[in-house]
Protein backbone atom coordinates (compact mmCIF):
# COMPACT_ATOMS: atom_id res chain seq x y z
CA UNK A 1 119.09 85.94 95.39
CA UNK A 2 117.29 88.70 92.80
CA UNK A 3 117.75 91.87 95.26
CA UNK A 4 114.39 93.37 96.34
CA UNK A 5 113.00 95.88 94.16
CA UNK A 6 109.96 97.88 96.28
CA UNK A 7 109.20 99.87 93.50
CA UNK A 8 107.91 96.84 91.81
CA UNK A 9 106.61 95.48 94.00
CA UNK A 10 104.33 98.43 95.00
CA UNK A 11 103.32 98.45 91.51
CA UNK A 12 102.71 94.57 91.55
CA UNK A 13 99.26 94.49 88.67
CA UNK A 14 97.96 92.72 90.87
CA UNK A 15 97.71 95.53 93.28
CA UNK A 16 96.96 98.37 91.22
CA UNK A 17 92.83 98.11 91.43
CA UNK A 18 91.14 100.86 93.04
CA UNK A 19 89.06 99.78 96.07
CA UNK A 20 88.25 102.85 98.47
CA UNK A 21 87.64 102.34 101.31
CA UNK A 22 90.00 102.54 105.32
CA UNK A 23 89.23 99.31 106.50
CA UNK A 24 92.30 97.49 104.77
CA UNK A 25 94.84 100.31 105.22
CA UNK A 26 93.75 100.63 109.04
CA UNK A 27 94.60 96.93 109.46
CA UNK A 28 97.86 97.05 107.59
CA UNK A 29 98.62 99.97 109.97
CA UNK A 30 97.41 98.36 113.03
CA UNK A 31 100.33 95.46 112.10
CA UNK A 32 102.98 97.93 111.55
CA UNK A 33 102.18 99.38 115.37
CA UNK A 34 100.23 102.69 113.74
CA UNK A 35 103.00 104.56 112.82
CA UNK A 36 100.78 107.43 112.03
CA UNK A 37 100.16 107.77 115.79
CA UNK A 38 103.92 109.93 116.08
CA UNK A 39 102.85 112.24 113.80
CA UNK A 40 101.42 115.81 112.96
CA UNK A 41 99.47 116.23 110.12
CA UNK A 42 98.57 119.02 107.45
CA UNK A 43 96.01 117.01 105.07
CA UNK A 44 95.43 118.01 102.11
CA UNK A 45 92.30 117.50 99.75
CA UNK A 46 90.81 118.93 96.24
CA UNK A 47 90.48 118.72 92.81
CA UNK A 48 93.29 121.75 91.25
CA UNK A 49 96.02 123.35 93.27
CA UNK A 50 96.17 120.63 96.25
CA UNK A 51 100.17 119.39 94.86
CA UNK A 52 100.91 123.30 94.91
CA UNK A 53 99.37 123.88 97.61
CA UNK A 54 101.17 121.25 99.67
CA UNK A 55 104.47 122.51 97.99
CA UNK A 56 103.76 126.40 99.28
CA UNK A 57 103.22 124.32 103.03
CA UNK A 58 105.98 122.38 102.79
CA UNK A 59 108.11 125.10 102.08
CA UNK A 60 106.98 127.31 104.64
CA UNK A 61 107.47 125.02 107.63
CA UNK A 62 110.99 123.52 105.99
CA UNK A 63 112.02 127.76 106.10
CA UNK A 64 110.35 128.15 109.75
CA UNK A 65 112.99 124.59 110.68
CA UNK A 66 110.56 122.52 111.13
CA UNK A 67 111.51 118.68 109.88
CA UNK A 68 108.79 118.12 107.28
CA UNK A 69 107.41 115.16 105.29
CA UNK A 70 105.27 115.21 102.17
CA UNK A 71 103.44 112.79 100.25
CA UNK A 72 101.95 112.99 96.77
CA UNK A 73 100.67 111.40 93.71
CA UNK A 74 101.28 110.77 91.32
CA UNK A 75 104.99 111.71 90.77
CA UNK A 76 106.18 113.37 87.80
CA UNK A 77 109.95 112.35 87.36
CA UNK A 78 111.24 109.48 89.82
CA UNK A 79 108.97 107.36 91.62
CA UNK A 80 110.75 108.17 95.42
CA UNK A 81 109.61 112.12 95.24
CA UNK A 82 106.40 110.92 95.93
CA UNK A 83 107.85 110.53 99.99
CA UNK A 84 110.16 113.41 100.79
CA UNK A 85 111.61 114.51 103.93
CA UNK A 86 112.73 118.31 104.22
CA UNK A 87 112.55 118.72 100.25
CA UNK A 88 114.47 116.10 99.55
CA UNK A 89 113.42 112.44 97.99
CA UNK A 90 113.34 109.56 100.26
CA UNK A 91 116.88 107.23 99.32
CA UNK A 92 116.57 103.96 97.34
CA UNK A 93 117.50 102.14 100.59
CA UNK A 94 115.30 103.84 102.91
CA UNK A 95 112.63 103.14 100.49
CA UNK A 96 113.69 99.60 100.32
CA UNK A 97 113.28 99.09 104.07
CA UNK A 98 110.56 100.95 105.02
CA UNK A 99 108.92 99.05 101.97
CA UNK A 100 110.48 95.37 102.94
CA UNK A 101 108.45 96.06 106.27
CA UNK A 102 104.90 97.10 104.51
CA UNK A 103 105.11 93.91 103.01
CA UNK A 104 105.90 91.62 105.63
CA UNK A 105 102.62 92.84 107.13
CA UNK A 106 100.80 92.62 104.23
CA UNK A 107 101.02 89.13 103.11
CA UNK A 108 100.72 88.13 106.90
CA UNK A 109 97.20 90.41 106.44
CA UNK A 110 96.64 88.68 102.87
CA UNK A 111 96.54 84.65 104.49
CA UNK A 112 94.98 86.23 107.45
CA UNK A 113 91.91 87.80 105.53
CA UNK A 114 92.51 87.27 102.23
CA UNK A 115 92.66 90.97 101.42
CA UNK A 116 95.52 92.98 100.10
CA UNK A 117 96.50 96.49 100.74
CA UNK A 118 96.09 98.16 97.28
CA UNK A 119 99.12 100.12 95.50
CA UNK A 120 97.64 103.54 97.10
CA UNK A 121 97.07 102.10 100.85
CA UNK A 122 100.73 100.02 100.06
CA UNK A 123 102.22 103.09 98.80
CA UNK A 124 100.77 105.43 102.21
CA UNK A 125 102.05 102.80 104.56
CA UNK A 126 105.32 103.06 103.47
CA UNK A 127 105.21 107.04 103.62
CA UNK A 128 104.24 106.85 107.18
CA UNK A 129 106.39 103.90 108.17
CA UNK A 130 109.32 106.40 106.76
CA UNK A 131 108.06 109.80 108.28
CA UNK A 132 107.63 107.92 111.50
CA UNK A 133 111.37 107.38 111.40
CA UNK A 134 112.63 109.90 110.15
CA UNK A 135 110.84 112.11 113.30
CA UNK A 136 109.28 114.71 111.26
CA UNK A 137 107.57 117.22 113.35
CA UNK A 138 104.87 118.40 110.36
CA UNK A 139 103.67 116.18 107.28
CA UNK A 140 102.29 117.63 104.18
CA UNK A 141 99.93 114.73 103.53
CA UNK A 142 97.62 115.54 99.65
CA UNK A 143 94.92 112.98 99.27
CA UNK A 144 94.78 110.57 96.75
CA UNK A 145 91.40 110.59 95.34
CA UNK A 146 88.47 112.17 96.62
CA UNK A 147 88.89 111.97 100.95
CA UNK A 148 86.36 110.46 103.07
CA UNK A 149 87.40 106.93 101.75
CA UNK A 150 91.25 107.74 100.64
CA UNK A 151 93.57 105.63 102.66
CA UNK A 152 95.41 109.04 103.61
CA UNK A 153 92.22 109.84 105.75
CA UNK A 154 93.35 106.89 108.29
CA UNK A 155 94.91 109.56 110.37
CA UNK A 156 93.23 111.11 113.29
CA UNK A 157 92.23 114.80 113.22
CA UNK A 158 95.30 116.43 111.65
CA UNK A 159 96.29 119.78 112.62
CA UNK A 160 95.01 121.42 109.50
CA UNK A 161 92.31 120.13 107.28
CA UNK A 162 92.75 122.41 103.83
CA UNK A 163 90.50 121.95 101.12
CA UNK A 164 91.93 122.79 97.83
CA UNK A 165 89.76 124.08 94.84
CA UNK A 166 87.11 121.46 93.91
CA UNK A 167 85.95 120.91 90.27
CA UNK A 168 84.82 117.76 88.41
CA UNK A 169 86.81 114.39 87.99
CA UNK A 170 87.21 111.24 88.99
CA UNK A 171 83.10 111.29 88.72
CA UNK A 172 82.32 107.61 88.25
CA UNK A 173 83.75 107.19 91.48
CA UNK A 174 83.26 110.76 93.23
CA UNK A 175 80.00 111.85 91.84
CA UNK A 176 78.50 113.82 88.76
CA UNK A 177 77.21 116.92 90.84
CA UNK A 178 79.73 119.03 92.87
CA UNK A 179 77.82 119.34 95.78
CA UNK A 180 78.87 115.18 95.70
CA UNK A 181 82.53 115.96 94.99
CA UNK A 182 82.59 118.02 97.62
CA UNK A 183 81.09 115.75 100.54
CA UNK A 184 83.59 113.12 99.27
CA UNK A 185 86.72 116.15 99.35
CA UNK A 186 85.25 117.20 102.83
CA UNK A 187 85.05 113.81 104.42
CA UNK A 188 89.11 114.66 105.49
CA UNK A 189 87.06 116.68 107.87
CA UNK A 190 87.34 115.80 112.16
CA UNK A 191 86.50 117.03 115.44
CA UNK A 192 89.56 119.38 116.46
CA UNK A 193 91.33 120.40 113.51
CA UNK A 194 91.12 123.43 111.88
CA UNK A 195 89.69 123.85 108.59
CA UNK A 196 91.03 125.89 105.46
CA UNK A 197 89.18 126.09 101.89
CA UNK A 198 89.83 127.71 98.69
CA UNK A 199 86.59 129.60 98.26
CA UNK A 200 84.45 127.30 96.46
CA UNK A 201 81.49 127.60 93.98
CA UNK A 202 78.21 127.93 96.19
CA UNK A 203 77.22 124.06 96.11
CA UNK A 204 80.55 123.24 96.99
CA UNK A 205 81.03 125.72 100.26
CA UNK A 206 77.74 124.84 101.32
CA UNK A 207 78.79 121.05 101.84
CA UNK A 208 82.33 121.76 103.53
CA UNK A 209 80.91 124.66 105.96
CA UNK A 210 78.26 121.87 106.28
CA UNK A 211 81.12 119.36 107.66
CA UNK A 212 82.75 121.62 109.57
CA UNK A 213 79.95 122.66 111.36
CA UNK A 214 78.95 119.33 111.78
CA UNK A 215 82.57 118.77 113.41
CA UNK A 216 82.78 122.22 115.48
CA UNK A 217 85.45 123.18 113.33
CA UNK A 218 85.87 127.25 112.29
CA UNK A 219 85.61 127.41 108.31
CA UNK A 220 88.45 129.40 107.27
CA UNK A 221 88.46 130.98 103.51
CA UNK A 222 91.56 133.15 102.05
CA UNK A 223 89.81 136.38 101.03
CA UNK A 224 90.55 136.91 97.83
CA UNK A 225 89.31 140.24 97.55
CA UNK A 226 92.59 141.83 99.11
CA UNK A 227 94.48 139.44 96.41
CA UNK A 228 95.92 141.68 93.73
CA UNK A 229 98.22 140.17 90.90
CA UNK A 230 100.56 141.73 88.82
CA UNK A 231 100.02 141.50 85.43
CA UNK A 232 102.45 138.74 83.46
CA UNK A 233 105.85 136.86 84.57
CA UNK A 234 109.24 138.56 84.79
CA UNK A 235 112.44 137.09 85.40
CA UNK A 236 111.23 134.01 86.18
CA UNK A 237 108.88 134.88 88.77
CA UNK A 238 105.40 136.44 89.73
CA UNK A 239 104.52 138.91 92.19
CA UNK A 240 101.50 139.54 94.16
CA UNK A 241 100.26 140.64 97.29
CA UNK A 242 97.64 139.06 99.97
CA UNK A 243 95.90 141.18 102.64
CA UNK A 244 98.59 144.27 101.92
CA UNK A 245 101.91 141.84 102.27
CA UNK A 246 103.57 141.38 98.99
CA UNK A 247 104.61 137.92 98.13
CA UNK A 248 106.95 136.41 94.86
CA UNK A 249 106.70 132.88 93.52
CA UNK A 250 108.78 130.64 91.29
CA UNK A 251 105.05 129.22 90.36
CA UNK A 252 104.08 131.24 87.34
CA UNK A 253 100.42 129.96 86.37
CA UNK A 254 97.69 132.95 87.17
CA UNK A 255 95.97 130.80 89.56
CA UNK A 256 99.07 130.30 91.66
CA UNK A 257 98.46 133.39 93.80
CA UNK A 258 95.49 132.03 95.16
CA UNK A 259 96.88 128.93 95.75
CA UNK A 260 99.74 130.36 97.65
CA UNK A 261 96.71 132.25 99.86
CA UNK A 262 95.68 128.70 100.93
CA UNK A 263 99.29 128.37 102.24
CA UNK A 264 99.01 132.01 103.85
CA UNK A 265 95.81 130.90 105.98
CA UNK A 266 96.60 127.45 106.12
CA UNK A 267 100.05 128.15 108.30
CA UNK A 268 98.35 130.94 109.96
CA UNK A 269 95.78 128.56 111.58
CA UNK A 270 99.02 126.51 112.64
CA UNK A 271 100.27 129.44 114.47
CA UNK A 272 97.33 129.59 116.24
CA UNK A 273 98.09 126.32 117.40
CA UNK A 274 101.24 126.98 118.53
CA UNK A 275 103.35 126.45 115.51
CA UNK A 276 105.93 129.14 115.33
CA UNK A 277 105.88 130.42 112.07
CA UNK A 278 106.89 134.67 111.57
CA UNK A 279 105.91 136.46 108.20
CA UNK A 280 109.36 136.62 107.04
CA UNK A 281 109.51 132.52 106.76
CA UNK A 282 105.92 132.75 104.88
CA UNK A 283 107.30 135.15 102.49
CA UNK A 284 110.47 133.11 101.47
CA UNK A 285 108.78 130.19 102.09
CA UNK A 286 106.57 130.91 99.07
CA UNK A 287 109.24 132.27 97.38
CA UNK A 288 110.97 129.27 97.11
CA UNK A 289 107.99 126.70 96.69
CA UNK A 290 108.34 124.83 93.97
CA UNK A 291 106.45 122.22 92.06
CA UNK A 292 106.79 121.07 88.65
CA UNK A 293 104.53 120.35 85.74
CA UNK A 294 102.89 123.44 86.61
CA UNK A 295 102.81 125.80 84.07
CA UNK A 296 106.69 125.82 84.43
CA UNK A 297 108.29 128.00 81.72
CA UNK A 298 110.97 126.02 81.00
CA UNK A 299 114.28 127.60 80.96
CA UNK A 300 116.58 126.25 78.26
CA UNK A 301 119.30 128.79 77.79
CA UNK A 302 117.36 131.23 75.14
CA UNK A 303 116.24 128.02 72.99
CA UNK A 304 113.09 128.36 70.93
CA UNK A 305 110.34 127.78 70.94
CA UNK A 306 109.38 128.74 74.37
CA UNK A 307 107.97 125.56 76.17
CA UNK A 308 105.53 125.40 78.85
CA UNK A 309 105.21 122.26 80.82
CA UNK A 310 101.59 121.87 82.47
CA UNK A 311 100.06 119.16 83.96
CA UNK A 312 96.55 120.26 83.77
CA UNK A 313 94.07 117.14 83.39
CA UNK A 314 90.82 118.13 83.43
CA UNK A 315 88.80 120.71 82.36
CA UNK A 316 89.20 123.40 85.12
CA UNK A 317 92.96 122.97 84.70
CA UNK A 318 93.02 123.73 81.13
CA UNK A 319 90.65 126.96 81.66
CA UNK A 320 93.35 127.74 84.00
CA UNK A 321 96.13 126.86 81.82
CA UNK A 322 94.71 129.07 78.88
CA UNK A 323 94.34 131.76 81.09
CA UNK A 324 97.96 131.55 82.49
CA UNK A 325 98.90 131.05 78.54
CA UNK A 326 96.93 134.60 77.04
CA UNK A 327 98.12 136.65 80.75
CA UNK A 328 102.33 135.20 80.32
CA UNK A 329 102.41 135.32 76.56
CA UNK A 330 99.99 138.15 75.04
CA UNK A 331 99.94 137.90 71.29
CA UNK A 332 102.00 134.54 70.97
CA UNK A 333 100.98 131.49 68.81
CA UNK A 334 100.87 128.93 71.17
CA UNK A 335 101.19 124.68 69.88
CA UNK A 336 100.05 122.20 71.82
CA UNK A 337 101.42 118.64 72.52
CA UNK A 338 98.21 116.76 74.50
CA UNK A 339 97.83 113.28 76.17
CA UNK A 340 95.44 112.19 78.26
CA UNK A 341 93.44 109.58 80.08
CA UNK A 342 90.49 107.84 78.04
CA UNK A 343 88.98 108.90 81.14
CA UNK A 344 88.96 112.29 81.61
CA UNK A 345 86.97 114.96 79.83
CA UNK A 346 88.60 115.67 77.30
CA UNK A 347 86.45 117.16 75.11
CA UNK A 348 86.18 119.86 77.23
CA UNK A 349 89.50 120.25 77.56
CA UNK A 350 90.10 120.73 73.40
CA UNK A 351 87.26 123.49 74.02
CA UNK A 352 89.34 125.58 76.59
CA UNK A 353 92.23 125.79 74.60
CA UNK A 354 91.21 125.61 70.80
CA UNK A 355 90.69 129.12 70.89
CA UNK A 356 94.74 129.70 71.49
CA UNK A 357 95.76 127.00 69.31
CA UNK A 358 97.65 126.96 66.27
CA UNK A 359 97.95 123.30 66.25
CA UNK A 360 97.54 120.28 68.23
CA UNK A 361 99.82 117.34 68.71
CA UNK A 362 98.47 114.43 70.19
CA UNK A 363 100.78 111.89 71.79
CA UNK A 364 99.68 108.66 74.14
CA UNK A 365 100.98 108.30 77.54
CA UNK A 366 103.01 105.69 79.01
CA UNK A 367 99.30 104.67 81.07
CA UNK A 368 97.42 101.57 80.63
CA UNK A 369 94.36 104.37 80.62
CA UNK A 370 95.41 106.06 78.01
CA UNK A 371 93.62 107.65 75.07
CA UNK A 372 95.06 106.52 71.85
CA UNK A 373 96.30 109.20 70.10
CA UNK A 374 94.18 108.91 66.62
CA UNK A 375 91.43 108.77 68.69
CA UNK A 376 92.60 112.67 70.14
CA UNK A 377 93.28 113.96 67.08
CA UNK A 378 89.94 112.95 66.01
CA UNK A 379 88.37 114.66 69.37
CA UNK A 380 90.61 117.73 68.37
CA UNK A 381 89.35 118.01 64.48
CA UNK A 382 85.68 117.39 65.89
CA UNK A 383 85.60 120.15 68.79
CA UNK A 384 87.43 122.93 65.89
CA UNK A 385 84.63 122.07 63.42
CA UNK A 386 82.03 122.75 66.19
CA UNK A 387 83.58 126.17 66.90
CA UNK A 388 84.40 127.08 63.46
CA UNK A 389 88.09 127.02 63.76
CA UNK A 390 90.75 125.99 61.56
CA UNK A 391 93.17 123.45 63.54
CA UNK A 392 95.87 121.41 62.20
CA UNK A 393 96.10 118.06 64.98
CA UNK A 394 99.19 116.09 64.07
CA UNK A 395 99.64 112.17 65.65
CA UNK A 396 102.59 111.51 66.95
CA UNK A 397 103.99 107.70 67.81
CA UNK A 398 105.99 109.07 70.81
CA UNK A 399 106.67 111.97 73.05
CA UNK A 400 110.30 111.97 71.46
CA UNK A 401 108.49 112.49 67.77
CA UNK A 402 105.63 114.88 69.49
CA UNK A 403 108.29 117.17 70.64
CA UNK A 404 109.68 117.56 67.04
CA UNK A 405 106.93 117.95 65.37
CA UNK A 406 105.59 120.34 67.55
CA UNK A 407 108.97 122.56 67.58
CA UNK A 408 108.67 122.81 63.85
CA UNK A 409 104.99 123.59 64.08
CA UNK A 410 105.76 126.67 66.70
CA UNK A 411 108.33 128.01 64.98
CA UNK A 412 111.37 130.41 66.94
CA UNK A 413 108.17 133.08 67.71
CA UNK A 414 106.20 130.50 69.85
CA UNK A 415 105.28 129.30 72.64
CA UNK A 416 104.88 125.02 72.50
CA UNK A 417 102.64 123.90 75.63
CA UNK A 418 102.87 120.10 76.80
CA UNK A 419 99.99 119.47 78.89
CA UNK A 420 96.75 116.60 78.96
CA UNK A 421 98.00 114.41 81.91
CA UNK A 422 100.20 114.11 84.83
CA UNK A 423 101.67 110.41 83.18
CA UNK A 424 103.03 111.93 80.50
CA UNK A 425 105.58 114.68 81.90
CA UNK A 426 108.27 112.01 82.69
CA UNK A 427 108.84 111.63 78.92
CA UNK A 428 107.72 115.19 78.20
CA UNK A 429 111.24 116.12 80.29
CA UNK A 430 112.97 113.77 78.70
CA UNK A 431 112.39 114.23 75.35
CA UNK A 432 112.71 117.74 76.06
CA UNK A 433 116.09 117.57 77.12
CA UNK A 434 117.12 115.43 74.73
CA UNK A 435 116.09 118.21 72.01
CA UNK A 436 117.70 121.08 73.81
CA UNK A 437 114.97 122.69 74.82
């Protein structure tokens, strides 16, 4: 008999449409006896920041002892660190099991109803199934996409609702205005948690202090006025301070501080709640978050060019990454290997960074959605011409060949930048490796 393979069968085509809504993944759970029931929850919603800002939790309650769980999407490397329990990935057989049981109830649901559990809903049930035994006190759950209909938000009122910064994507299904975005991002929002936000453009807060008020829950906001941020990166680190404590993080992107503030507020409402959790555990605790694909510098043993790994994927993220680029590398030609999702913007996101660029790339990712990579380069030469600027974009057949061509473009005095979509970092590492840098 052909051994059981969960991983494929979690990403069965046949599952992989996106259907949001709860009423499937409640029933799934309802089979599997509600596993979420034994839990504690830190959910976790936005557009940028919400994977680092689940890492800077994570970290902070693994340092205070506490036996942790986190889910995300989508994962960068290895399918299984999508479900970790105290940092580390969950085991081939665990996943196996926990998986084998998700399924049982789900075909008994499928001839029941004649609905199946999507890849998402398939892929939470197993998360919780595993979390549930594994007896983790705290779970760093980030949403999928969007909130109010995510199959994450099948949980009761968690202990902390946090609300990570909201921009546009995912707007055929979200919304086109942000004041939409947001409702979607604050329907995580119940009666009896507390609630912590990134402070949002004015639209935006309006609709989550809306929902909170609407749910008696206390808006909380970092205040980002007492957030001061030393200028570049030094040995492999960044340092900043938050409310007159000074904090260092292996995250080096300028937005990272701010992200890490989340964290800050986000564990001090837990404390409130009886969470024991001292300033000394916050501090290493965000000291030794890490999460990668985020402007990670990589570290190749004095190889050149310098690489930067991002995995910004929509417009806000590559204003962010440009700024992180011009504050880590003043004066440095930067090259940049892109791929990305036919459907994301990105237009815009040629127009954030054209103005750094020496050259373009353009690769497709391993992703049935991707954009082809002629059709990039095209974008690329069309967005220069409409700002006047001279770029060379190159096409590359494979990450493998975008690499190369991008190393000679840089040369041993710059800085190459992968970046355009999550999908693509798995054989941005690779080919990475395999080229020594």
């Amino acid at each position: 008999m052909t051994p059981f393979d969960p991983i494929a069968y979690i990403n069965e085509p046949r599952w992989q449409q996106s259907r949001l809504g709860l009423e499937r993944i409640t029933d799934l759970l309802e089979r599997l006896g509600r596993p979420q029931d034994v839990l504690r929850f830190v959910h976790v919603a936005g557009t940028n920041g919400k994977g680092s800002t689940c890492a800077y939790i994570e970290s902070i309650l693994r340092e205070a002892g506490y036996r942790t769980g986190l889910f995300t999407s989508p994962f960068i490397i290895r399918f299984e660190e999508r479900i970790r329990v105290d940092g580390a990935d969950i085991a081939p057989s665990d996943l196996a099991e926990a998986t084998c049981k998700v399924r049982d109830a789900a075909e008994v649901q499928f001839a029941e109803t004649g609905e199946h559990p999507t890849e998402f809903e398939l892929m939470t049930a197993v998360a919780l199934v595993h979390f549930a035994q594994s007896a983790c006190d705290l779970v760093v759950l980030e949403v999928g996409l969007g909130g109010r209909l995510d199959s994450t938000n099948v949980i009761d009122a968690p202990e902390v609702c946090v609300i990570a910064r909201i921009g546009f994507d995912h707007t055929d299904l979200l919304g086109t205005e942000l004041s939409q975005i947001a409702a979607e991002k604050a329907g995580i929002i119940k009666p009896g948690a507390a609630v912590v936000s990134y402070p949002q453009d004015p639209s935006a807060r309006t609709v989550i202090q809306r929902a909170a008020e609407s749910a008696g829950c206390a808006l909380i906001e970092p205040d980002l006025s007492t957030l001061e941020v030393s200028g570049g990166i030094a040995c492999g680190c960044r340092t900043f301070s938050y409310k007159g404590r000074t904090f260092r993080t292996r995250m080096l992107g300028s937005y990272q501080p701010a992200n890490a503030a989340v964290a800050v507020e986000t564990v001090e409402m837990l404390g409130k709640r009886g969470w024991g959790i001292s300033d000394e555990v916050v501090e290493r605790g965000i000291a030794s978050a890490f999460w990668p694909g985020r402007f990670e510098v990589r570290d190749a043993r004095g190889a050149q060019p310098t690489v930067v790994i991002d995995g910004g994927h929509n417009p806000q993220g590559a204003r962010a990454l440009a700024d992180s680029l011009k504050d880590a590398f003043p004066d440095r030609s930067f090259t940049f290997v892109m791929g990305v999702l036919a459907d994301k913007d990105y237009r815009a996101m040629i127009d954030a960074l054209a103005p750094l660029a020496r050259a373009f790339v353009c690769v497709a990712p391993d992703n049935p959605r991707a954009l082809a990579a002629g059709d990039l380069a095209e974008a690329v030469r069309t967005q220069a011409r409409a700002h006047s600027v001279s770029l060379e974009a190159t096409v590359a057949r494979d990450m493998a060949q975008a690499v190369g061509i991008a190393r000679r473009l840089a040369g041993a005095e710059g800085v190459m930048c992968v970046f355009g979509s999550l999908y693509a970092l798995s054989a941005a590492y690779a080919a990475l490796d395999e080229a020594g840098l």
